[in-house]
Every structure is written in C-alpha cells, then in structure tokens.
PDB file of N, CA and C in Angstrom:
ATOM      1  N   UNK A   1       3.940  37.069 -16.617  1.00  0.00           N
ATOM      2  CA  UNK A   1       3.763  35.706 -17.051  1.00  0.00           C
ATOM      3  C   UNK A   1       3.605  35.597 -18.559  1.00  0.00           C
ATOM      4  N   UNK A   2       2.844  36.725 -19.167  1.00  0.00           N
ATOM      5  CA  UNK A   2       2.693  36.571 -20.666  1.00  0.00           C
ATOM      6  C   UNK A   2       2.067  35.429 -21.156  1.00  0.00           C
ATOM      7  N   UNK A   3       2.272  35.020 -22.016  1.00  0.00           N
ATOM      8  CA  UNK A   3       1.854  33.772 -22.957  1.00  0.00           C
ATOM      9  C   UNK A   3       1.668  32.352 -22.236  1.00  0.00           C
ATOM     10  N   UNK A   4       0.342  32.276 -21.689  1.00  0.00           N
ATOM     11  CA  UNK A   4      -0.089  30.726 -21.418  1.00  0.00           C
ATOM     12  C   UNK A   4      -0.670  30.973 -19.413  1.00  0.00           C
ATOM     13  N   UNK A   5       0.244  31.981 -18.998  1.00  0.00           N
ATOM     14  CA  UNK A   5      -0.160  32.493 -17.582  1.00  0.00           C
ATOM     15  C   UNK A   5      -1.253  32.395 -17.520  1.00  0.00           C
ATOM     16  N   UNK A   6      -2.007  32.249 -16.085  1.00  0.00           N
ATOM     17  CA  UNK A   6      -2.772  32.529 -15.365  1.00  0.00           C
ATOM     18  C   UNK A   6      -2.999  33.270 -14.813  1.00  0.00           C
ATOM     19  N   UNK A   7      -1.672  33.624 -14.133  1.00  0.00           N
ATOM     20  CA  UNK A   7      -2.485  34.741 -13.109  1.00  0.00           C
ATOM     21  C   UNK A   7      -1.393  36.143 -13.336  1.00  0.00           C
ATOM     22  N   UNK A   8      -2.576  37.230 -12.466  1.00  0.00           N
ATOM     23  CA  UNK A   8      -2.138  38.364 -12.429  1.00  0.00           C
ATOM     24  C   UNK A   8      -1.824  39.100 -12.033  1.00  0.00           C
ATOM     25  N   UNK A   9      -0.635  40.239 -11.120  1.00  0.00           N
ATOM     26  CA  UNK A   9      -0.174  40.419  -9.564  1.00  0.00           C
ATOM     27  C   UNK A   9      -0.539  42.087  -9.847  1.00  0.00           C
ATOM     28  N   UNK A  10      -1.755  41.964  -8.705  1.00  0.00           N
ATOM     29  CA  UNK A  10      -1.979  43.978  -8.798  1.00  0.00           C
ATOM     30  C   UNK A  10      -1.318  44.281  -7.494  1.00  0.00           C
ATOM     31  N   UNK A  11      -0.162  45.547  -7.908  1.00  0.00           N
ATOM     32  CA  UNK A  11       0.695  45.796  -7.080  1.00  0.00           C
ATOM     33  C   UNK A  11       1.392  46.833  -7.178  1.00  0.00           C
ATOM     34  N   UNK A  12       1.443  47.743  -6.793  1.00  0.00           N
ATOM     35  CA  UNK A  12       2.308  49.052  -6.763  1.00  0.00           C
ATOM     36  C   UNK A  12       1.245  49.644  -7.898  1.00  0.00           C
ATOM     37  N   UNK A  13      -0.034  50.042  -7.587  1.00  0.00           N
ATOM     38  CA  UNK A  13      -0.985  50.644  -8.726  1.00  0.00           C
ATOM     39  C   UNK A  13      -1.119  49.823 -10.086  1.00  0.00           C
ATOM     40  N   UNK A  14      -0.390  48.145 -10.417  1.00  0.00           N
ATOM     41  CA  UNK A  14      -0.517  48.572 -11.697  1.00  0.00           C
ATOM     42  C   UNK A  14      -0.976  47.106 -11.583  1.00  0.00           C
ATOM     43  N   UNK A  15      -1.540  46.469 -13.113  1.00  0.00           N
ATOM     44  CA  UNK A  15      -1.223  45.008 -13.265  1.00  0.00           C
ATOM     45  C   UNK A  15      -0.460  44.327 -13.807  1.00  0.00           C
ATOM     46  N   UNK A  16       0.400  43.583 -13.065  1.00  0.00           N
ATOM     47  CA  UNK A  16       1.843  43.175 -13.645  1.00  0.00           C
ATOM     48  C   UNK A  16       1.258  41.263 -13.623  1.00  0.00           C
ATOM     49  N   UNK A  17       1.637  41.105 -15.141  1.00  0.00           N
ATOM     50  CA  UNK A  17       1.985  41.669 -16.266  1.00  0.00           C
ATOM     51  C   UNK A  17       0.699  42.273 -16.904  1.00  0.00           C
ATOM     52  N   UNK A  18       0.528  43.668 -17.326  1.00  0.00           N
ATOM     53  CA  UNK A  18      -0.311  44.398 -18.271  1.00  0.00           C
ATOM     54  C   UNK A  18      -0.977  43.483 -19.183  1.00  0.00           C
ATOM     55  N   UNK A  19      -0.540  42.883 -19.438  1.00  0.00           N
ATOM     56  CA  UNK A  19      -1.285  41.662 -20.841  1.00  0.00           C
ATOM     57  C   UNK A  19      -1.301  40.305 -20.732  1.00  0.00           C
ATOM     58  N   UNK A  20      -2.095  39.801 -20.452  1.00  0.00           N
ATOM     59  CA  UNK A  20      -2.077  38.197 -20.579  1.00  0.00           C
ATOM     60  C   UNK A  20      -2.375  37.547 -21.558  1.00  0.00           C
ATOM     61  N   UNK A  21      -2.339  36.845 -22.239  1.00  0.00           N
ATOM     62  CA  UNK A  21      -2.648  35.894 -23.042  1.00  0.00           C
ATOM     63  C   UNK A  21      -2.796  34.413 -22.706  1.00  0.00           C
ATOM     64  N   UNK A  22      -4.517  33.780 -22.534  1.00  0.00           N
ATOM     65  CA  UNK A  22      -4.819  32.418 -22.415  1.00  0.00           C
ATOM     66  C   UNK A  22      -5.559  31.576 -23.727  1.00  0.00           C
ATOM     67  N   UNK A  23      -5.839  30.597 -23.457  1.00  0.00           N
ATOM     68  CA  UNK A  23      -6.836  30.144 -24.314  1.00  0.00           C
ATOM     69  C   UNK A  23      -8.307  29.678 -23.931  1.00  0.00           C
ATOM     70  N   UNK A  24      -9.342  29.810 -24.840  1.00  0.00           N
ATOM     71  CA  UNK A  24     -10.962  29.859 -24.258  1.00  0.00           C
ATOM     72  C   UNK A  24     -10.727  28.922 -23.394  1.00  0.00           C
ATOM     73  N   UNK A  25     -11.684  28.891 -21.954  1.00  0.00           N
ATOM     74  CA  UNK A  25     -11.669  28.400 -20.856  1.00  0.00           C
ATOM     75  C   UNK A  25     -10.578  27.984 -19.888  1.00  0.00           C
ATOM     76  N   UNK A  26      -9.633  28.837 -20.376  1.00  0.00           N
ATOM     77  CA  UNK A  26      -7.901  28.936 -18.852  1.00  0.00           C
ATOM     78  C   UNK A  26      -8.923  29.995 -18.111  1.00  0.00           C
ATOM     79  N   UNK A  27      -8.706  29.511 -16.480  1.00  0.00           N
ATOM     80  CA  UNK A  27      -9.259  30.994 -15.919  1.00  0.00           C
ATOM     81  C   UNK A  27      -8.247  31.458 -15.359  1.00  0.00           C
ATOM     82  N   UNK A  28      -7.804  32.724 -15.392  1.00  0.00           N
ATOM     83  CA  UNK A  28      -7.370  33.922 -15.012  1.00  0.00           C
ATOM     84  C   UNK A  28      -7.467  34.572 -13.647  1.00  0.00           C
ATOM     85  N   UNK A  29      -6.755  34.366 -12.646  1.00  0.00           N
ATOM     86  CA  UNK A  29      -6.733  35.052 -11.617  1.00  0.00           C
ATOM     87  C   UNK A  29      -5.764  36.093 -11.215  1.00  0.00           C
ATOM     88  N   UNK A  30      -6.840  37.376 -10.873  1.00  0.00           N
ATOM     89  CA  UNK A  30      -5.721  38.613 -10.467  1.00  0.00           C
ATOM     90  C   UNK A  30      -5.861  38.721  -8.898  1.00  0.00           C
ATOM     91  N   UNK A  31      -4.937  38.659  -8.279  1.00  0.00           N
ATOM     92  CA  UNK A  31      -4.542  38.914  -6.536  1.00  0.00           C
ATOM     93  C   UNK A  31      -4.176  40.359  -6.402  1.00  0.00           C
ATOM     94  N   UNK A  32      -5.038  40.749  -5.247  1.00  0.00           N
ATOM     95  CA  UNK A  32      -4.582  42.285  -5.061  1.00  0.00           C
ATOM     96  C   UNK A  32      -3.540  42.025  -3.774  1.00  0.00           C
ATOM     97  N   UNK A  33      -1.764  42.552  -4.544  1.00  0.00           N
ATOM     98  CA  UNK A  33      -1.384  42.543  -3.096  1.00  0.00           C
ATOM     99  C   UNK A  33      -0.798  44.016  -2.819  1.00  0.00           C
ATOM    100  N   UNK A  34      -1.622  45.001  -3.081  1.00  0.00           N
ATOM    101  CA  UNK A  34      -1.755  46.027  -3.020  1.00  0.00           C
ATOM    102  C   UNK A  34      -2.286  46.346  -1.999  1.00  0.00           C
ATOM    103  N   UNK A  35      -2.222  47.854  -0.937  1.00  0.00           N
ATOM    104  CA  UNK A  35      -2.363  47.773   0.213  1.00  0.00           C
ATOM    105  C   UNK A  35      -3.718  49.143  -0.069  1.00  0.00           C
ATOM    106  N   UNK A  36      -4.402  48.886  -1.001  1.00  0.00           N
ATOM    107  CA  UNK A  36      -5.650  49.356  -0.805  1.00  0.00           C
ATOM    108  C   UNK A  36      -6.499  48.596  -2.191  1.00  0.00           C
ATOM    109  N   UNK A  37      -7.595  48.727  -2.097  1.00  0.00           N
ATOM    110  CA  UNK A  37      -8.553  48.279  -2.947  1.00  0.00           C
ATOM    111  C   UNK A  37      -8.491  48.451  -4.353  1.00  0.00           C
ATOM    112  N   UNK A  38      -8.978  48.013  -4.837  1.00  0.00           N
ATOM    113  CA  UNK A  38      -9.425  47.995  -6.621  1.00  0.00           C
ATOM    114  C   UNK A  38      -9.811  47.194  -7.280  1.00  0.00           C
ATOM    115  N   UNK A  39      -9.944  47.339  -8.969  1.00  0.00           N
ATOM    116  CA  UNK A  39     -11.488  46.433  -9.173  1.00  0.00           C
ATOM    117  C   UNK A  39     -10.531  45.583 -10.604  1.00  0.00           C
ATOM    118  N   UNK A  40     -11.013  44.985 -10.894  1.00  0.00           N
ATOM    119  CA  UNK A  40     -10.885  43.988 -12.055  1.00  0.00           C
ATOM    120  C   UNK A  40     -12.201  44.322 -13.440  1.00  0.00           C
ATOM    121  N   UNK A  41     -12.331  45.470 -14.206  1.00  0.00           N
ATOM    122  CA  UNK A  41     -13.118  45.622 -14.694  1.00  0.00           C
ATOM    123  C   UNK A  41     -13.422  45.933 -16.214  1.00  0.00           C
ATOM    124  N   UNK A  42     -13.898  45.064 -17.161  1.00  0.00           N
ATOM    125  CA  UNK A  42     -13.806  45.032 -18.590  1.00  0.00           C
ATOM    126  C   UNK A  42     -14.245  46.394 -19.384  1.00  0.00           C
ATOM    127  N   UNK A  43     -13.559  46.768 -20.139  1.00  0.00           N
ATOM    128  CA  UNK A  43     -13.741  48.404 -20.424  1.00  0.00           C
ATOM    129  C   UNK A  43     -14.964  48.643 -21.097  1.00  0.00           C
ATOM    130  N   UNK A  44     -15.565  47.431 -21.309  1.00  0.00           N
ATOM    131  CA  UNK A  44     -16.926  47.662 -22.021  1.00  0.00           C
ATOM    132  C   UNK A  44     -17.818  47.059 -20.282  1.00  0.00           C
ATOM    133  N   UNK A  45     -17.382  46.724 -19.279  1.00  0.00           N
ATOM    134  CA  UNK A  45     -18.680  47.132 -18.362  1.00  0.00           C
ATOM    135  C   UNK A  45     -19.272  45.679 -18.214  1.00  0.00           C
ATOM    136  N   UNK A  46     -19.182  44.800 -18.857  1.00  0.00           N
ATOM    137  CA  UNK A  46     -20.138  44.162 -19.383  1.00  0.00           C
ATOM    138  C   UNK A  46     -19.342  42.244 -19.016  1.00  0.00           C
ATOM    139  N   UNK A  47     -18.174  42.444 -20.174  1.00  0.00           N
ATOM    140  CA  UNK A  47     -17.705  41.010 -20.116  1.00  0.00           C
ATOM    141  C   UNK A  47     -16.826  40.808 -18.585  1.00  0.00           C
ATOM    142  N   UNK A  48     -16.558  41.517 -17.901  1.00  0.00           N
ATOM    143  CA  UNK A  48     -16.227  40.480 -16.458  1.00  0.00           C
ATOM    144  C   UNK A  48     -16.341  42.193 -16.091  1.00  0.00           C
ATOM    145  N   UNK A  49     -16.776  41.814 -14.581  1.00  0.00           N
ATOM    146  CA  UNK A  49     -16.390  42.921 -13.320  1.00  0.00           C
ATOM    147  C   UNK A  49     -16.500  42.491 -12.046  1.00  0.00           C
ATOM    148  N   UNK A  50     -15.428  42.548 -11.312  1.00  0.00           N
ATOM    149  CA  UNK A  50     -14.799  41.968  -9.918  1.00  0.00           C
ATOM    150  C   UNK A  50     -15.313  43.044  -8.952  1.00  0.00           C
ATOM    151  N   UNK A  51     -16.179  43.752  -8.674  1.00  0.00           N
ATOM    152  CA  UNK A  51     -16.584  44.387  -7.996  1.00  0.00           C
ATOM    153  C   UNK A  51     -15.213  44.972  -7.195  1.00  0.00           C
ATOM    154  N   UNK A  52     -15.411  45.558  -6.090  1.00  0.00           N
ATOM    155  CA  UNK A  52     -14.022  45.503  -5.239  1.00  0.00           C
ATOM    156  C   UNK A  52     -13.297  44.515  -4.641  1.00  0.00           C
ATOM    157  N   UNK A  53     -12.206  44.557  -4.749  1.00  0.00           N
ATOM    158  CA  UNK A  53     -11.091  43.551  -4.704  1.00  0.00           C
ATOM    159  C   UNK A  53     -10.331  43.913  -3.214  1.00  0.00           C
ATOM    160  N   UNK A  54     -10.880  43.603  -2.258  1.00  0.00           N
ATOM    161  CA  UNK A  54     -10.136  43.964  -0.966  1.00  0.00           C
ATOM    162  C   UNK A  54      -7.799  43.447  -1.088  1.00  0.00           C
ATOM    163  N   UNK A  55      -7.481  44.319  -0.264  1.00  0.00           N
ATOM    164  CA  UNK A  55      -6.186  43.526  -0.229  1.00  0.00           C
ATOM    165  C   UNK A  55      -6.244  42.209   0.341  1.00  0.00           C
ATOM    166  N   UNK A  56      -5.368  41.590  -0.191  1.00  0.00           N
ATOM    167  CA  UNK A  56      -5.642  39.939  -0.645  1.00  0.00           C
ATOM    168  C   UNK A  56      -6.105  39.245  -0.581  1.00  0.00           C
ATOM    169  N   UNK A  57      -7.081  40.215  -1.496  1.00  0.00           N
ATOM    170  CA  UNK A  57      -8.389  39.302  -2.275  1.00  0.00           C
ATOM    171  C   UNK A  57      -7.940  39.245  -3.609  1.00  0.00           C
ATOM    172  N   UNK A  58      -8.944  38.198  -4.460  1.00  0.00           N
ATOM    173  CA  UNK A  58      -8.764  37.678  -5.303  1.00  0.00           C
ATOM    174  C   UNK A  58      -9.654  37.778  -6.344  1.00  0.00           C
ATOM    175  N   UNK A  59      -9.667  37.896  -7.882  1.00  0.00           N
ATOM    176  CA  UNK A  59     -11.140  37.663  -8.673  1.00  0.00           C
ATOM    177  C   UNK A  59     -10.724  36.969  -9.485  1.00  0.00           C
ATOM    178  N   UNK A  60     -11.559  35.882 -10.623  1.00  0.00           N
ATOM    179  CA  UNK A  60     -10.961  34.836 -11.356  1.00  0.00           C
ATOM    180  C   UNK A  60     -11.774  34.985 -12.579  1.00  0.00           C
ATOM    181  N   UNK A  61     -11.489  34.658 -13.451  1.00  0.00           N
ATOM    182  CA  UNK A  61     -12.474  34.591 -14.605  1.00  0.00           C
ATOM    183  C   UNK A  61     -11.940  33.928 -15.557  1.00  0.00           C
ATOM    184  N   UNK A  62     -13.150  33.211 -16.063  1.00  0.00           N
ATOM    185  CA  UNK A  62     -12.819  31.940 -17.210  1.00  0.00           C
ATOM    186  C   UNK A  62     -13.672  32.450 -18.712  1.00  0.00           C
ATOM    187  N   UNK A  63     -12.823  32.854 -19.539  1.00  0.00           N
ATOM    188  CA  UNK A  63     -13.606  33.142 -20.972  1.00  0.00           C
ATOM    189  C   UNK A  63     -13.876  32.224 -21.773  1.00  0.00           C
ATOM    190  N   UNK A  64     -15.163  32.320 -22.302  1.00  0.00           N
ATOM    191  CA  UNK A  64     -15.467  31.455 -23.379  1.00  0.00           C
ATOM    192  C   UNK A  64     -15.668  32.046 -24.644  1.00  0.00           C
ATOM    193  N   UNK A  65     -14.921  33.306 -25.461  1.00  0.00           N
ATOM    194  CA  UNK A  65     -15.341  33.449 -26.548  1.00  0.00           C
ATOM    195  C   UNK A  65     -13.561  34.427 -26.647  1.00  0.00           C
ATOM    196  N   UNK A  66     -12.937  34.071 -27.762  1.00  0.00           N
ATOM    197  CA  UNK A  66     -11.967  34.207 -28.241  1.00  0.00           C
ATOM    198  C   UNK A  66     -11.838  36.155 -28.143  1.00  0.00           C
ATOM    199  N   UNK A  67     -10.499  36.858 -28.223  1.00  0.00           N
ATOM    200  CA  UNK A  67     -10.746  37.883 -27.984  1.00  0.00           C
ATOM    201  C   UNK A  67      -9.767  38.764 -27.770  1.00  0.00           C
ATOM    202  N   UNK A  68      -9.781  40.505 -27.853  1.00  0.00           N
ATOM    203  CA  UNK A  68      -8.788  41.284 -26.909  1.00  0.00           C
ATOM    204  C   UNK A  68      -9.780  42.133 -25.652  1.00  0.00           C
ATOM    205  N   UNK A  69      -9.398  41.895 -24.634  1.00  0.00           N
ATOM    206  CA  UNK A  69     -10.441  42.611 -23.535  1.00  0.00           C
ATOM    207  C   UNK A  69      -9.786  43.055 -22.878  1.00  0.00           C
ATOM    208  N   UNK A  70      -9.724  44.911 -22.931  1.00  0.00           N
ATOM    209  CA  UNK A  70      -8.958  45.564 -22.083  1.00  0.00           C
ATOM    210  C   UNK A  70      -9.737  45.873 -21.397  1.00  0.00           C
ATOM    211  N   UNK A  71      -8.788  46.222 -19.989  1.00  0.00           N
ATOM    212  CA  UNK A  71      -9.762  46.757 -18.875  1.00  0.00           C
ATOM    213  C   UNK A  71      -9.240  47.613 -18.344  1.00  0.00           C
ATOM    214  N   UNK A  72      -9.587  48.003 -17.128  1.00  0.00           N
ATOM    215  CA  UNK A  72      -9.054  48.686 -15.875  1.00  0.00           C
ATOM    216  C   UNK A  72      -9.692  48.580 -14.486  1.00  0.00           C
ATOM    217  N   UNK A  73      -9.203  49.551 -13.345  1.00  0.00           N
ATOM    218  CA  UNK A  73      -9.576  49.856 -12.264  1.00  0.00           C
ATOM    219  C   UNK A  73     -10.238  50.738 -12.232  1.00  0.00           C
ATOM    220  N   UNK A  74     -11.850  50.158 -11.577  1.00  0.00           N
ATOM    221  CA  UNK A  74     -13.041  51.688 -11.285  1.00  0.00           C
ATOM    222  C   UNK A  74     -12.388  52.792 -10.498  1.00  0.00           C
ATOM    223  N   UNK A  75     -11.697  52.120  -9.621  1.00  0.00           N
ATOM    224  CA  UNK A  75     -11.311  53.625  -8.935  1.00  0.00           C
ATOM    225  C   UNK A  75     -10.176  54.093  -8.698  1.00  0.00           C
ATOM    226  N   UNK A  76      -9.460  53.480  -9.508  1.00  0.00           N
ATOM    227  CA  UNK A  76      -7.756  53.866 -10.062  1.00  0.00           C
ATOM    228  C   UNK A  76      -7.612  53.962 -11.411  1.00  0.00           C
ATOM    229  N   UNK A  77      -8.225  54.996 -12.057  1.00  0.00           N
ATOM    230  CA  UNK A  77      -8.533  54.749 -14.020  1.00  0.00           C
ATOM    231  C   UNK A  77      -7.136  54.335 -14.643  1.00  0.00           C
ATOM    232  N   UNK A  78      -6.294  54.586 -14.006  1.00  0.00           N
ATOM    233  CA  UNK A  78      -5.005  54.794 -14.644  1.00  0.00           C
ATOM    234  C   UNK A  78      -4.265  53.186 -15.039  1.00  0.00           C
ATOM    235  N   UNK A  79      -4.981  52.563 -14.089  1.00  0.00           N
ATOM    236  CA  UNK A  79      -4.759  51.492 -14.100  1.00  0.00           C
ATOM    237  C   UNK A  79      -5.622  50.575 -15.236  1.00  0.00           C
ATOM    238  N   UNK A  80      -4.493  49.940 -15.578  1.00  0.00           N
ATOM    239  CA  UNK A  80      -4.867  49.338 -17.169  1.00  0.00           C
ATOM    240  C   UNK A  80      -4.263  47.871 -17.640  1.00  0.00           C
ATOM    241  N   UNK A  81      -5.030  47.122 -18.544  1.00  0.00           N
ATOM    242  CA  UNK A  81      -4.232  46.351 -18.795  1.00  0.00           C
ATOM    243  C   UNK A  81      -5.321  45.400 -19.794  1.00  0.00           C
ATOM    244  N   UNK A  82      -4.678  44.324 -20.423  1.00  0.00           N
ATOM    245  CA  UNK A  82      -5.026  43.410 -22.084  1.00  0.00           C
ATOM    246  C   UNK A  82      -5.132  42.272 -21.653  1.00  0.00           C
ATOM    247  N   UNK A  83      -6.506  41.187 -21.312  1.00  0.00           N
ATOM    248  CA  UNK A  83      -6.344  39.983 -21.489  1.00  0.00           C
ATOM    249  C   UNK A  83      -6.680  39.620 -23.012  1.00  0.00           C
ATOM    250  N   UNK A  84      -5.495  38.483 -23.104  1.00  0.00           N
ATOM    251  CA  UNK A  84      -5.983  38.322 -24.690  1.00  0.00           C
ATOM    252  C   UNK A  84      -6.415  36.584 -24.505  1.00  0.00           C
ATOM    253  N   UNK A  85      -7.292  36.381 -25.415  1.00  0.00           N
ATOM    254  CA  UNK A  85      -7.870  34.843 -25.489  1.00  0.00           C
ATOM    255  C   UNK A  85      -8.172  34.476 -26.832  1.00  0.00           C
ATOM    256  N   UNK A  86      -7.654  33.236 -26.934  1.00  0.00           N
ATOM    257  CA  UNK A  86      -7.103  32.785 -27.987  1.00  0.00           C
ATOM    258  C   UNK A  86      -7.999  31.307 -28.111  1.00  0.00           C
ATOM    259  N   UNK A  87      -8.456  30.810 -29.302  1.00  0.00           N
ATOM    260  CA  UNK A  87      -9.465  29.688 -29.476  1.00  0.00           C
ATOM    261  C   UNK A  87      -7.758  28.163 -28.930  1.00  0.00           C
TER     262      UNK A  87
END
C-alpha cells in the first residue's frame, strides 16, 4: 500500500508491504493471514506490542507522535518491517 495505507497483510512470513507510511492519528491495521501466529512488535518494546496475533486475527494501532518505528515478530525475528508517521 505504501504512502497513505492503512493496512498491513502478514503472509508468507513477512509484512507486505515492509513499510508504511501514515499521518499522526491514521490507525494502522496488520491481519495475520498467515497460517500460524505472530506478533506486531515495536523494536524498542515499548511504542506498540500486539501480543500474539492468532491466524485471522488482527492488531491496530493509532500513533500520536511523528516518527520511524521499526519492528518485528517476537517469534519470527526475521520478520521485519518500517511504519513511518508523518505530522
């Protein structure tokens, strides 16, 4: 989706698209339609974590402070990806 998207498709291990870009308060939803679990989780721990994400389940998050916040999957490290937020 890139530039202005919402949402985010975890699928075949990865998050497609890797990078989003919204602006403060768009919320962001990633769908797992992946046929096992994983997490939605900010690499600092801190600014969002989706606990486990059953298959198709869902986690959403709305930022309020401008930004680059990479993350990944707790229990797929490999898995990676850039929300960016923009004033």
């Amino acid at each position: 989706m890139g530039v202005g998207g919402t949402t985010v498709n975890i699928s075949g291990m990865s998050f497609s698209p890797s990078s989003i870009t919204v602006k403060v308060g768009i919320t962001v939803k990633w769908t797992n339609n992946d046929n096992t679990t994983h997490t939605v989780t900010s690499d600092d721990g801190t600014t969002f974590n989706s606990g486990n994400v059953a298959t198709g389940g869902s986690f959403s998050f709305t930022p309020t402070v401008a930004g680059n916040f990479p993350y990944h999957c707790n229990i797929h490290t490999g898995m990676t990806g850039t929300l960016v937020v923009t004033n």
